[in-house]
Protein backbone atom coordinates (compact mmCIF):
# COMPACT_ATOMS: atom_id res chain seq x y z
CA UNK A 1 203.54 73.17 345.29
CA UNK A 2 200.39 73.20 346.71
CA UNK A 3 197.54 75.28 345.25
CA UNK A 4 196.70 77.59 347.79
CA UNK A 5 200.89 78.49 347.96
CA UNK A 6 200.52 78.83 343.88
CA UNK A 7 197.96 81.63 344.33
CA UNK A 8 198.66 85.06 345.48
CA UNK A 9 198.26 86.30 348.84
CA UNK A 10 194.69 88.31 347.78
CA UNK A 11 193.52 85.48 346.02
CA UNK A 12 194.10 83.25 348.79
CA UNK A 13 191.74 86.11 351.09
CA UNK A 14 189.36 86.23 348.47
CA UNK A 15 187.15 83.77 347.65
CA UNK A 16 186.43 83.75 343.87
CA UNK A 17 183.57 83.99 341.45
CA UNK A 18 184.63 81.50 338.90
CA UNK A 19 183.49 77.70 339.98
CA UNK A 20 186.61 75.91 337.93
CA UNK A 21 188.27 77.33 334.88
CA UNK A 22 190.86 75.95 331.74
CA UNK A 23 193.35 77.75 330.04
CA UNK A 24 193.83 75.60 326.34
CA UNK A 25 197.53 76.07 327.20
CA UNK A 26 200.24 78.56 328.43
CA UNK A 27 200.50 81.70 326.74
CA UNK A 28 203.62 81.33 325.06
CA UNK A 29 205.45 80.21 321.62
CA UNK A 30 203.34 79.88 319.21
CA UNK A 31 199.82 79.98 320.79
CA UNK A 32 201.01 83.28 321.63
CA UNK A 33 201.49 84.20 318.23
CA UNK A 34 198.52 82.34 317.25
CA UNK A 35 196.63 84.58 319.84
CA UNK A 36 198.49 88.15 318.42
CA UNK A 37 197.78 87.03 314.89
CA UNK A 38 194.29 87.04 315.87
CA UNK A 39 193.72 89.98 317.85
CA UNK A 40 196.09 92.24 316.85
CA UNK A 41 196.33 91.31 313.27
CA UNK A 42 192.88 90.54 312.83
CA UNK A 43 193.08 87.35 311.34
CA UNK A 44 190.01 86.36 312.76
CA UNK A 45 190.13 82.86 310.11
CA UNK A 46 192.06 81.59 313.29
CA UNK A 47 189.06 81.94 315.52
CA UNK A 48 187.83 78.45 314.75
CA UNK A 49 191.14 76.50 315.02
CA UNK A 50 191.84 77.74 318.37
CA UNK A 51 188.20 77.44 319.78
CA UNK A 52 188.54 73.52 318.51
CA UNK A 53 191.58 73.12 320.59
CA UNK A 54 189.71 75.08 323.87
CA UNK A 55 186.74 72.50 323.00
CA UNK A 56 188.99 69.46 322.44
CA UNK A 57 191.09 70.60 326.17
CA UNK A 58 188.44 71.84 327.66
CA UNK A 59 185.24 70.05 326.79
CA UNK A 60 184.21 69.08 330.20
CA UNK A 61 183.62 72.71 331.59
CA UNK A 62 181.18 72.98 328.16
CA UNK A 63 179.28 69.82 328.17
CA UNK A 64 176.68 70.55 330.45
CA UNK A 65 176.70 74.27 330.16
CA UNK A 66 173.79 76.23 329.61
CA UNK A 67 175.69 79.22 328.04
CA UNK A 68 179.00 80.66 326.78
CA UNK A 69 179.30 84.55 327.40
CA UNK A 70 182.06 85.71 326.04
CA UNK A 71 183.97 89.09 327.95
CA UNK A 72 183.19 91.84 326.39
CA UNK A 73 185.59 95.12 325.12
CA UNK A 74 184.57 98.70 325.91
CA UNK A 75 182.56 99.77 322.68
CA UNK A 76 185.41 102.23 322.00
CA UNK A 77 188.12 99.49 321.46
CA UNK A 78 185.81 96.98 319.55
CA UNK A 79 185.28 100.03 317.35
CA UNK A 80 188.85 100.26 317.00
CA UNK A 81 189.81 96.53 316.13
CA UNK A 82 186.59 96.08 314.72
CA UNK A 83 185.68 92.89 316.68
CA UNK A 84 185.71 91.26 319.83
CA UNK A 85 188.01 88.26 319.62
CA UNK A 86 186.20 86.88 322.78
CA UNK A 87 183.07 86.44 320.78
CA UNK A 88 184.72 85.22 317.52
CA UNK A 89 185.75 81.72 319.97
CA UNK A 90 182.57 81.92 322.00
CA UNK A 91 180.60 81.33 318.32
CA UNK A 92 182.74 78.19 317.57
CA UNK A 93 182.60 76.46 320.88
CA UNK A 94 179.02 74.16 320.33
CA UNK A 95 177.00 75.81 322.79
CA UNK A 96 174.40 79.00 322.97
CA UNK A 97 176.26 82.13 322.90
CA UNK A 98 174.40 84.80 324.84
CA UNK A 99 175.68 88.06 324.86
CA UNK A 100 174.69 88.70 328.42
CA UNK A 101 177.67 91.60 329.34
CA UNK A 102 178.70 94.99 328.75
CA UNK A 103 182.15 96.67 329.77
CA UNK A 104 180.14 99.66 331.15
CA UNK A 105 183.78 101.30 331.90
CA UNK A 106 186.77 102.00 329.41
CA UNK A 107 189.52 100.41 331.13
CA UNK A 108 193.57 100.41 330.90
CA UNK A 109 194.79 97.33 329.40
CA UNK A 110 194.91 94.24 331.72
CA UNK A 111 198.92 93.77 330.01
CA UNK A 112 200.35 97.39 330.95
CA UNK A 113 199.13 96.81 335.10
CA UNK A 114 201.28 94.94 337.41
CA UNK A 115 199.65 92.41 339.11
CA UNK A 116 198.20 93.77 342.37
CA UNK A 117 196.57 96.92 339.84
CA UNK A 118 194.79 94.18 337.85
CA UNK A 119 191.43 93.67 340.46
CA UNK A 120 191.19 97.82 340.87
CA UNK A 121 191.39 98.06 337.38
CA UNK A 122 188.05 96.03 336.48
CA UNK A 123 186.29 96.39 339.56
CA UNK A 124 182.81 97.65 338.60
CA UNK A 125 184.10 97.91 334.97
CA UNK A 126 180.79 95.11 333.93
CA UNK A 127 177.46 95.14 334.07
CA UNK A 128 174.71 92.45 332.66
CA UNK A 129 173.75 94.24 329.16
CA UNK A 130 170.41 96.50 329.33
CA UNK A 131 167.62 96.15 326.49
CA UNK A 132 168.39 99.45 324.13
CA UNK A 133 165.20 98.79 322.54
CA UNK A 134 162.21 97.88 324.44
CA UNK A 135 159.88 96.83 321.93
CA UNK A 136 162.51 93.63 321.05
CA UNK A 137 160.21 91.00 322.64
CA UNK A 138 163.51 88.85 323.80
CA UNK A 139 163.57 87.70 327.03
CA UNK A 140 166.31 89.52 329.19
CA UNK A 141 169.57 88.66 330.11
CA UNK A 142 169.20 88.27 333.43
CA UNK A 143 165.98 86.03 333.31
CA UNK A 144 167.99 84.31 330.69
CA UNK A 145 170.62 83.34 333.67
CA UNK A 146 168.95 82.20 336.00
CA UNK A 147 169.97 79.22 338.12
CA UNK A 148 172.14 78.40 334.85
CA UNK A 149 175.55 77.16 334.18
CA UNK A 150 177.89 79.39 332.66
CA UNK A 151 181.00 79.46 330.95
CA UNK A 152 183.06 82.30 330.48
CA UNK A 153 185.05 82.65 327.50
CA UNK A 154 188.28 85.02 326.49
CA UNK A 155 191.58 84.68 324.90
CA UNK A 156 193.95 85.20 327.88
CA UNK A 157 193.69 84.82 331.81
CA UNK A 158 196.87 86.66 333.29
CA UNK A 159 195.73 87.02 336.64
CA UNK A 160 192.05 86.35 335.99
CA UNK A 161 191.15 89.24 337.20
CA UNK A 162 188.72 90.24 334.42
CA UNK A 163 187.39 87.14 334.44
CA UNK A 164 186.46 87.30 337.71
CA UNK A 165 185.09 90.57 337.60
CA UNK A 166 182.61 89.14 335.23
CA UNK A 167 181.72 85.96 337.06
CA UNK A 168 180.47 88.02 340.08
CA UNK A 169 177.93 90.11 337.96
CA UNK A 170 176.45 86.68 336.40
CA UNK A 171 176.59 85.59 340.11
CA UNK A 172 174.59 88.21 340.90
CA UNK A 173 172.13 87.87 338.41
CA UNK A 174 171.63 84.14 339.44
CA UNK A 175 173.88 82.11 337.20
CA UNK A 176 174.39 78.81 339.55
CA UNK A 177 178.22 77.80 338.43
CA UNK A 178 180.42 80.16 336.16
CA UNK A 179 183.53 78.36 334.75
CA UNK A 180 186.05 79.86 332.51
CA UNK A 181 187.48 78.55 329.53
CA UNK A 182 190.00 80.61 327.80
CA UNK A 183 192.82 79.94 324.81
CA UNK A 184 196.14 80.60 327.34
CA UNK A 185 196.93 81.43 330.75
CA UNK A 186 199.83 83.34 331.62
CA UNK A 187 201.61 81.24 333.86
CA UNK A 188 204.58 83.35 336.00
CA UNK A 189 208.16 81.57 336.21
CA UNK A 190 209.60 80.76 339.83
CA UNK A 191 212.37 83.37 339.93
């Protein structure tokens, strides 16, 4: 099947944020559990074992990159699992992580939408992350990104709707090429 016929009708009227992406494998079997175990159980020891096999599948989308950002939660469900599994793989993946994004909206769960609800759902639910304390003499995200290569980092792409979501506020900040590298992709069966 071709690729455009493999995408959905909006994503083939769309054009997309992300440059090229990777999905480590399918979301399924035991990466699936491996995933659960880690976000759900909080067995965050797995962290490094899977970000070595996203590094080991999907080392070309990091080798020239300038930065991993990982996808943030809303503070109000990092407070409740008490990390942000995105950030746990972004530390073990070999290149700078900068913590350049803020889910500025609390959002249903990407899992409990159909499909076509995914885009609405996250649409306007980033925003680059603003300095809470001015007299920090750090450099800004945003002058951090530009004209660099990013790569955008979470556990699972369903419809890659958050991930887009993401991609166009770095794009908009300046970031030249945002790829996405995540542990599993979702990957629907022909009925």
């Amino acid at each position: 099947m071709s690729r455009e016929r493999a995408s959905c009708p909006r994503c083939r009227r769309t054009a997309r944020a992300i440059d090229r992406g990777r999905s480590a494998g399918e979301y399924d079997g035991t990466l699936r559990q491996i995933i659960h175990a880690l976000k759900y159980d909080g067995r965050r020891s797995l962290a490094p074992r899977l970000a070595a096999l996203m590094r080991r599948l999907g080392g070309d989308l990091l080798d020239d990159a300038d930065w991993v950002v990982p996808v943030p939660l809303h503070w109000r469900r990092q407070r409740t699992r008490g990390f942000n599994q995105a950030c746990d793989l972004a530390r073990h993946l070999d290149v700078p992580v900068l913590d350049a994004l803020e889910r500025i909206r609390h959002t249903m769960p990407q899992i409990e939408l159909p499909a076509p609800r995914r885009h609405a759902n996250v649409r306007d639910a980033f925003a680059l992350k603003a300095h809470r304390l001015p007299w920090k003499r750090r450099a800004s995200p945003a002058s951090r990104l530009a004209g660099t290569c990013v790569v955008l980092v979470d556990d699972v792409s369903t419809t890659g709707a958050t991930l887009d979501a993401c991609a166009r506020v770095l794009k908009q900040a300046g970031v030249r090429e945002v790829r996405a590298l995540t542990a599993a992709r979702v990957v629907a069966r022909p009925r």
